[in-house]
Protein backbone atom coordinates (compact mmCIF):
# COMPACT_ATOMS: atom_id res chain seq x y z
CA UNK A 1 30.12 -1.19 2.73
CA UNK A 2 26.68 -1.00 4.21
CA UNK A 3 23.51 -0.56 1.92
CA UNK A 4 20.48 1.34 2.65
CA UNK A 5 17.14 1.88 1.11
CA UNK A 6 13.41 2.92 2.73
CA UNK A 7 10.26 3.27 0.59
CA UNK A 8 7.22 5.10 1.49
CA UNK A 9 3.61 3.06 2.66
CA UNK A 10 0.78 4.80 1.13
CA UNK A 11 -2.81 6.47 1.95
CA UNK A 12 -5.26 4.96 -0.76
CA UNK A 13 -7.94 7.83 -1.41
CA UNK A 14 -10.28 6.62 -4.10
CA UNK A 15 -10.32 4.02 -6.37
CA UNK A 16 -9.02 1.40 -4.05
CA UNK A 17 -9.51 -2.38 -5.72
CA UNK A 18 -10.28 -0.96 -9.57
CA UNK A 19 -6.21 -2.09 -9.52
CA UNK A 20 -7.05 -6.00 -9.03
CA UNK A 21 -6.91 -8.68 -11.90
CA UNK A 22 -9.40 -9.46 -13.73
CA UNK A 23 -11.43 -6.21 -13.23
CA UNK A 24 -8.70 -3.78 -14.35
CA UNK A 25 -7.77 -6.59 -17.58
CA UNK A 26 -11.20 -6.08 -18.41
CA UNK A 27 -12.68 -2.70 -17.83
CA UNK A 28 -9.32 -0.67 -16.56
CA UNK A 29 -8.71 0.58 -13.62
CA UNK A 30 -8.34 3.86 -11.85
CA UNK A 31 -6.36 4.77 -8.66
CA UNK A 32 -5.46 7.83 -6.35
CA UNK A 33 -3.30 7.47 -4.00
CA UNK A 34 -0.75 9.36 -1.58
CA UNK A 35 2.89 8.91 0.20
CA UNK A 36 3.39 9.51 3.40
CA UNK A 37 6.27 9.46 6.34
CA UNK A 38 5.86 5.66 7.33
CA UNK A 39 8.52 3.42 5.36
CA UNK A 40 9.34 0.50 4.74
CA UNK A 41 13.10 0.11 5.65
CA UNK A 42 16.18 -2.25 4.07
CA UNK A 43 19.77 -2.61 5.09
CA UNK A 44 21.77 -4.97 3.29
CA UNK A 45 25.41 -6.01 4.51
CA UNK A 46 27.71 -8.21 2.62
CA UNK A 47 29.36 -11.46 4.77
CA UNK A 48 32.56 -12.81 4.44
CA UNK A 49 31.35 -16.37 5.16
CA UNK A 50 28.69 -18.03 2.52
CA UNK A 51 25.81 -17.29 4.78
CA UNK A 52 22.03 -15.83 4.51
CA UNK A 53 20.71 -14.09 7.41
CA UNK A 54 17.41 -12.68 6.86
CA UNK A 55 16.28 -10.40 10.12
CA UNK A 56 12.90 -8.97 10.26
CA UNK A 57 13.72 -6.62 13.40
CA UNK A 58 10.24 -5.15 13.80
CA UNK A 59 8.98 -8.89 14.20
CA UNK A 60 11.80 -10.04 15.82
CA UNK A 61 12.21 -13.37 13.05
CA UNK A 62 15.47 -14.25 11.88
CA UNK A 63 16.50 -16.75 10.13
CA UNK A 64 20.33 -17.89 8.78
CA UNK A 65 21.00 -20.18 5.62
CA UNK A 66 24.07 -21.59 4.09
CA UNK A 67 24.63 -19.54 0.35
CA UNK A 68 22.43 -21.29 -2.00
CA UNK A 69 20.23 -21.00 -5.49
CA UNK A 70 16.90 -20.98 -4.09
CA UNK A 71 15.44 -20.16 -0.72
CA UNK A 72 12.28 -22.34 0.40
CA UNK A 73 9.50 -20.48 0.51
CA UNK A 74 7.34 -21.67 3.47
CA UNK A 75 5.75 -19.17 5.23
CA UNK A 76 8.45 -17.68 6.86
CA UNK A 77 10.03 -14.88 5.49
CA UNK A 78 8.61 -15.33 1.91
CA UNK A 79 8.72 -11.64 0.62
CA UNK A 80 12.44 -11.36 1.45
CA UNK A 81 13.49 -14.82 0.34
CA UNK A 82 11.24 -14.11 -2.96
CA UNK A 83 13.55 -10.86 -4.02
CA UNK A 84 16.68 -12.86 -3.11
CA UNK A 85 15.52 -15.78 -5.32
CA UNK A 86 14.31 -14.49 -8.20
CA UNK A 87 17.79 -11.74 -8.03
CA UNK A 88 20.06 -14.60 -7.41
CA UNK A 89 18.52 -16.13 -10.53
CA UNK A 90 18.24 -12.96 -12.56
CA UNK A 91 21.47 -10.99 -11.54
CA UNK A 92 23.22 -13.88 -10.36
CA UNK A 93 24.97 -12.56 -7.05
CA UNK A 94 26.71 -14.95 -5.34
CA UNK A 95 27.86 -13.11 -1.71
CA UNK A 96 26.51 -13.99 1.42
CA UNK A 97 24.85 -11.21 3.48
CA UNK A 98 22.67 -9.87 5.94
CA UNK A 99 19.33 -8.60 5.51
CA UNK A 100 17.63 -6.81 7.77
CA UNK A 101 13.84 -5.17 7.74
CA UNK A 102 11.75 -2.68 9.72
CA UNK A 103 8.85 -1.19 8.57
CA UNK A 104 6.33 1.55 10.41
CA UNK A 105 2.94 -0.14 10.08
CA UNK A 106 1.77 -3.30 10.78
CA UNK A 107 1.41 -6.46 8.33
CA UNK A 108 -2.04 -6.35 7.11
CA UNK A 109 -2.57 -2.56 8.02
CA UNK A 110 -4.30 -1.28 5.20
CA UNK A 111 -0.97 0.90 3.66
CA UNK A 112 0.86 -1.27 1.68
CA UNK A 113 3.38 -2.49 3.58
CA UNK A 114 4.02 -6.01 2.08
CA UNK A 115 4.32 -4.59 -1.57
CA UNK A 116 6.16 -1.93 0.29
CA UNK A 117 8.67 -3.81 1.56
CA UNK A 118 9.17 -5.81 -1.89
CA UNK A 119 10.27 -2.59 -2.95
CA UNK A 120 12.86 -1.47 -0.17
CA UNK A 121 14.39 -4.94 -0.95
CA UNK A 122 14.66 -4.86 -4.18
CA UNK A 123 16.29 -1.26 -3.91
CA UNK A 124 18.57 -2.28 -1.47
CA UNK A 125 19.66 -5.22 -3.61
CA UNK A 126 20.09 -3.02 -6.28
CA UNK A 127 22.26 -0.79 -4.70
CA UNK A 128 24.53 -3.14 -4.04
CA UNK A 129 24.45 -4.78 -7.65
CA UNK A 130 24.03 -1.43 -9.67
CA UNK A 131 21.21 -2.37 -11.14
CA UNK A 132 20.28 0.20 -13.73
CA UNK A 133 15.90 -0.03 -12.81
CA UNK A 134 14.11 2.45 -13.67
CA UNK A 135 10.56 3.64 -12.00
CA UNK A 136 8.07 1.54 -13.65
CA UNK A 137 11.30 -0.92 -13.90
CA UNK A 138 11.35 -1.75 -10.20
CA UNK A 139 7.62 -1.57 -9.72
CA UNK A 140 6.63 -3.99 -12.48
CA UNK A 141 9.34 -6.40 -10.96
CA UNK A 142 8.53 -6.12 -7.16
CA UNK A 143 4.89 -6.86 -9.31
CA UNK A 144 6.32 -9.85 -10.81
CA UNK A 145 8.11 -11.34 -7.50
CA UNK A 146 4.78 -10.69 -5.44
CA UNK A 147 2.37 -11.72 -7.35
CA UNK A 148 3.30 -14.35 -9.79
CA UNK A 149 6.49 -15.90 -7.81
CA UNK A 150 4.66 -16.06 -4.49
CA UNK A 151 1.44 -15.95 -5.94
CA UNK A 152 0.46 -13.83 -3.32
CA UNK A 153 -3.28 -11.98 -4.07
CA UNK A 154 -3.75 -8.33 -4.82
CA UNK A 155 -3.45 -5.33 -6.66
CA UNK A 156 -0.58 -3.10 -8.57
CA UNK A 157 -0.71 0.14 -6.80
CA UNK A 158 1.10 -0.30 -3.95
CA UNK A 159 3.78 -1.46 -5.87
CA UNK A 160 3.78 2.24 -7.65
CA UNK A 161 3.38 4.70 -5.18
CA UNK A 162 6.18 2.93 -3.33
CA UNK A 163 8.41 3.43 -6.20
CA UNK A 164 7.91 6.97 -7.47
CA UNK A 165 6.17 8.22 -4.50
CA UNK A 166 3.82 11.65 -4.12
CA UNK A 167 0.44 11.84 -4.84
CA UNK A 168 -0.51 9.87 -8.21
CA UNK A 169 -3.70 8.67 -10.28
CA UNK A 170 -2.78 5.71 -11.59
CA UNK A 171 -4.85 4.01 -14.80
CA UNK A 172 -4.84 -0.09 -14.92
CA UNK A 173 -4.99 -1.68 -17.94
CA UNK A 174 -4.97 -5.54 -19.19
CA UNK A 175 -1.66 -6.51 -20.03
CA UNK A 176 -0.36 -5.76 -16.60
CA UNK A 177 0.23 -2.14 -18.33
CA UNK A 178 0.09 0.42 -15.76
CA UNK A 179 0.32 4.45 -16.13
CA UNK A 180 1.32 6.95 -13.34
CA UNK A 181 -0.01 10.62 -13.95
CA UNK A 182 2.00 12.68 -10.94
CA UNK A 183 -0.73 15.07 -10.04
CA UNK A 184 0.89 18.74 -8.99
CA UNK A 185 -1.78 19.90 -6.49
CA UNK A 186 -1.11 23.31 -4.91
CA UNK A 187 1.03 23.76 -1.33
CA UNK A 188 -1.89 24.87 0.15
CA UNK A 189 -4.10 22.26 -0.78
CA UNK A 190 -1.88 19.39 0.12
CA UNK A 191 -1.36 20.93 3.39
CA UNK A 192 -5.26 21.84 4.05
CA UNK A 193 -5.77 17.89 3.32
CA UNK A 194 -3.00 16.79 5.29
CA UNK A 195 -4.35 18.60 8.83
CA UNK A 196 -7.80 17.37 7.86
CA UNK A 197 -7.41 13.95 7.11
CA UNK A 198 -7.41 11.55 10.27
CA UNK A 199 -5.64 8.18 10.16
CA UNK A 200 -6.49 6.01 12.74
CA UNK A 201 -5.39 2.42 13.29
CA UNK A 202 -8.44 0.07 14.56
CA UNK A 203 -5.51 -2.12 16.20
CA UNK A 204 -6.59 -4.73 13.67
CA UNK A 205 -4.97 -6.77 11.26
CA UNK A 206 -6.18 -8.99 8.77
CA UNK A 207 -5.67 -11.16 5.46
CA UNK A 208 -6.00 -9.23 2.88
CA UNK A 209 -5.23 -11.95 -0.04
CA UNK A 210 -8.29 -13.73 1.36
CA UNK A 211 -11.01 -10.53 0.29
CA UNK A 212 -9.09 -10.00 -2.59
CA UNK A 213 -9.42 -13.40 -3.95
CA UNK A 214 -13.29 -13.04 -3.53
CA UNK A 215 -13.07 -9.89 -5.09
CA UNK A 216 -11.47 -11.00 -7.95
CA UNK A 217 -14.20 -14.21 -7.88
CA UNK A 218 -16.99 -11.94 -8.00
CA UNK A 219 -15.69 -10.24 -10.76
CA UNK A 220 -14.94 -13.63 -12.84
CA UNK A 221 -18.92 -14.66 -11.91
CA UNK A 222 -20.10 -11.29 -13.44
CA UNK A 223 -20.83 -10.32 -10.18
CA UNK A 224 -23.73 -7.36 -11.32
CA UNK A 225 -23.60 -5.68 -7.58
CA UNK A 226 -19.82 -6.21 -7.06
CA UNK A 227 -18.60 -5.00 -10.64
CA UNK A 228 -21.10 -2.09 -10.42
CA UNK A 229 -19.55 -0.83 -7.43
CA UNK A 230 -16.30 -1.32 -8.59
CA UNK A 231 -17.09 1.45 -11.69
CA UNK A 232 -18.25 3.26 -9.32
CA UNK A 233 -14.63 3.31 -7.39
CA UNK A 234 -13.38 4.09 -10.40
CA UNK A 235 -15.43 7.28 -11.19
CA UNK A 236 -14.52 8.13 -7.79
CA UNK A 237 -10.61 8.21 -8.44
CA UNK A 238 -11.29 11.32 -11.34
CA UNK A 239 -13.75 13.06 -8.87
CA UNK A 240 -11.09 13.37 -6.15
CA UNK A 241 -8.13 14.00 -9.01
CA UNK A 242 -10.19 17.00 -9.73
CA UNK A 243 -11.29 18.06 -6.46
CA UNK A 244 -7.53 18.15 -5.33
CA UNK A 245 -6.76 19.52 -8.57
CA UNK A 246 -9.45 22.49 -8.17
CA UNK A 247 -8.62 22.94 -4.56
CA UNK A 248 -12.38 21.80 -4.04
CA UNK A 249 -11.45 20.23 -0.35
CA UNK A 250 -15.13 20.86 1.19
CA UNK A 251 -15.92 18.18 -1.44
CA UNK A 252 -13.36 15.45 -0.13
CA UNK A 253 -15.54 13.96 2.99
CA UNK A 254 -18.52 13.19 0.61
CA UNK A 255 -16.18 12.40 -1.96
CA UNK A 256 -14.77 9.55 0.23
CA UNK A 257 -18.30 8.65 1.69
CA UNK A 258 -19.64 7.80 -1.56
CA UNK A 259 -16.15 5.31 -1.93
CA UNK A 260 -17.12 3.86 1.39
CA UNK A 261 -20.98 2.92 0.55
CA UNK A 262 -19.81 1.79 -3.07
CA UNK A 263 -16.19 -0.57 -1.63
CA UNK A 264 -18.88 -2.71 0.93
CA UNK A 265 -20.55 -4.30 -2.23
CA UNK A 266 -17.25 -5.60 -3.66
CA UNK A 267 -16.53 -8.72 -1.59
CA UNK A 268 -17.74 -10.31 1.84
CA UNK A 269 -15.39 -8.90 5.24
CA UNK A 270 -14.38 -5.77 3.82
CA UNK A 271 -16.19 -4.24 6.53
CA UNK A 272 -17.15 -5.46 9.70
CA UNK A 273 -19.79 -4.19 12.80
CA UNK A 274 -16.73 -2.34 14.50
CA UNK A 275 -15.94 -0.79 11.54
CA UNK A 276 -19.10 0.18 11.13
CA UNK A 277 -19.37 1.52 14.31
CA UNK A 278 -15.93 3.29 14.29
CA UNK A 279 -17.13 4.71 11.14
CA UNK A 280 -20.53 6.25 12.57
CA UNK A 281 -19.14 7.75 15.56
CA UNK A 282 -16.93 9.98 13.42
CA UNK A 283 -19.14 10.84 11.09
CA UNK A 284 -21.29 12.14 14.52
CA UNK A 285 -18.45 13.56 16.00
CA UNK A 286 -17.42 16.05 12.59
CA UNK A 287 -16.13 13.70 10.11
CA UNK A 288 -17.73 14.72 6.86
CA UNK A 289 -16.73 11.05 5.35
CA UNK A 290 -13.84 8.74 5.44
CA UNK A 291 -12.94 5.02 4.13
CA UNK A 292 -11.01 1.85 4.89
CA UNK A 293 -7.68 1.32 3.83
CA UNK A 294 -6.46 -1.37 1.29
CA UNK A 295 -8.46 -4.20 0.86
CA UNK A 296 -11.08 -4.11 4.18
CA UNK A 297 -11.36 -6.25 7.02
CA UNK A 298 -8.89 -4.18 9.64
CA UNK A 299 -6.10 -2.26 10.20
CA UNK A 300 -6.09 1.87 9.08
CA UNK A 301 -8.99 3.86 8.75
CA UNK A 302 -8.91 7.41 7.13
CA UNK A 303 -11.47 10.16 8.12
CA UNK A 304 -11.87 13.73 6.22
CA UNK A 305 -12.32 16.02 8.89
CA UNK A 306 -12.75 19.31 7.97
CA UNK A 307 -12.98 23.20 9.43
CA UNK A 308 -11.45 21.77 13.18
CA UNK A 309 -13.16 18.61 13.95
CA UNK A 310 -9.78 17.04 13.71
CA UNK A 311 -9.55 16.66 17.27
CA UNK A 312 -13.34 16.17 18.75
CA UNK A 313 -13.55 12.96 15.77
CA UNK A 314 -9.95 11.80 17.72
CA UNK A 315 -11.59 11.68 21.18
CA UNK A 316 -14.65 10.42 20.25
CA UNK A 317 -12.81 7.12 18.74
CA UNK A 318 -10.83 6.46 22.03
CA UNK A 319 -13.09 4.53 23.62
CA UNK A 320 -12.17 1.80 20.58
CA UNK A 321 -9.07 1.27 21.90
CA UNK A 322 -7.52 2.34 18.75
CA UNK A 323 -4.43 4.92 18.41
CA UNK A 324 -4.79 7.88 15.59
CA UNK A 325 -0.78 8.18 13.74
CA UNK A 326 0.72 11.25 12.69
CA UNK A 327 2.08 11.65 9.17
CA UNK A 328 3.11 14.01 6.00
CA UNK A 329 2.80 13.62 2.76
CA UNK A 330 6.00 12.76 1.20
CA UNK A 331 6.84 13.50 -2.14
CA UNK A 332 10.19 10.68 -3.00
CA UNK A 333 9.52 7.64 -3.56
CA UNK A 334 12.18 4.35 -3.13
CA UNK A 335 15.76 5.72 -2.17
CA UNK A 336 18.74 3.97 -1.39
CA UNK A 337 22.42 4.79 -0.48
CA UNK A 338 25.77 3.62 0.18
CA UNK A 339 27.66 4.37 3.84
């Protein structure tokens, strides 16, 4: 038997950060965010001999252990050893196997891919093991793993859309509680906002835990300017709910603008002079707004380009040596199978 799973990396639109600890413990958070075709992909195959291989085939890593309890978590390979560890210790499976990855973006890319990927693994162990997880099941425990066994820094959402995929406001609240309100937006609508919004890859990467953690500093130093923009997010997540809702698309360019001026104040390196300057020249070229995606710093940009700017915004940012990816929304989230 051969097991399969792929998840879906995600667009933020508005809200982006309200979903970090302390901030949403303290004054709740509010998310919306969108699947699309990029994925995060698992394949799990059990081993006759009492051996780990963990293969990252998009990075070209692998490395092979004898069966054992724990994996050490050093650096390399720490999301994948993290599932088997804390599955191993939770669901006890004691097979060796091989694990291989792939997934469409690259690490530190603004979509999600790292809580992404938590979840393909998770779903492809629990294909194997029948694990009866449900929705919020799998995303509170790729939450769990993440976050509090690898300590790794950042938010919940990702976690979310990966699991029940679409497009979803999601409310944050202390607790680690966490509520996902599918939104059923029109054909039309999603398809008028799917030609019109622009993602473009700066050909950057960066650390997100690092902006994050100031982020979430700021917030525990009652950071005026930082938590004020961060309400600010959050009133932005119900004013694009209800301007997809409405089919009020002319609205979505200032909509996002407004996110963009309000995310800067947050924390130090979210943006940067070439994202500035990305920014600008689409805005000039027909963009009516846009943001960064995920925490700042690099990787994806999204721009709102409406009536059939599309194209002119796309040439204007090739001189930045960055590459503009096609995409759909997707409505599944996580899905696995046996072959």
């Amino acid at each position: 038997m051969i097991y399969r799973s792929k998840a879906p990396l995600r667009i933020g639109l508005a809200g982006g950060g309200t979903d970090v600890s302390p901030y949403s413990d303290i004054y709740g958070g509010a998310i919306l965010n969108a699947t699309i075709s990029l994925y995060a992909h698992a394949t799990l195959e059990p081993l006759a001999e009492k051996k780990i291989i963990l293969s990252a085939t998009d990075r070209q890593e692998e490395l092979v252990f004898d069966l054992t309890n724990e994996l050490p978590i050093n650096g390399k390979l720490d999301l994948m050893k993290g599932v088997y560890n804390r599955i191993r210790k939770d669901h006890g499976l004691q097979t060796g196997f091989k694990l291989s990855t792939y997934v469409d973006a690259p690490a530190g890319s603004g979509l999600g891919t790292s809580s992404t990927l938590v979840v393909a693994v998770i779903g492809v162990f629990a294909e194997m093991l029948r694990l009866p997880f449900g929705e919020y099941d799998m995303a509170h425990y790729a939450y769990d793993i993440e976050r509090k066994d690898l300590k790794f820094a950042g938010g919940k959402q990702d976690q979310y859309a990966a699991t029940f995929g679409g497009v979803n406001y999601m409310e944050f609240y202390e607790n680690d509680k966490v509520v996902v309100n599918p939104l059923r937006i029109k054909q039309q609508y999603l398809f008028e906002l799917e030609n019109n919004l622009l993602l473009y890859y700066t050909d950057t990467s960066r650390d997100s835990g690092k902006i994050i953690e100031q982020q979430a500093k700021n917030v525990e130093a009652k950071n005026e300017n930082s938590i004020g923009a961060m309400h600010q997010l959050k009133q932005q997540a119900m004013m694009m709910k209800e301007a997809l809702l409405k089919g009020r698309l002319n609205e979505i360019g200032e909509i996002l603008d407004f996110g963009f001026q309000q995310k800067r104040k947050m924390a130090e390196g979210i943006s940067n002079s070439l994202m500035e300057e990305i920014y600008e020249t689409a805005k000039a070229s027909g963009a009516s707004g846009g943001k960064i995606s995920g925490a700042g710093g690099g990787g994806f940009m999204i721009f709102y380009c409406p009536a059939n700017t599309k194209y002119a915004v796309m040439k204007s940012l090739e001189r930045f040596g960055g590459k503009s990816r096609t995409y759909q929304f997707v409505e599944h989230g996580l899905t696995t199978w046996t072959i």
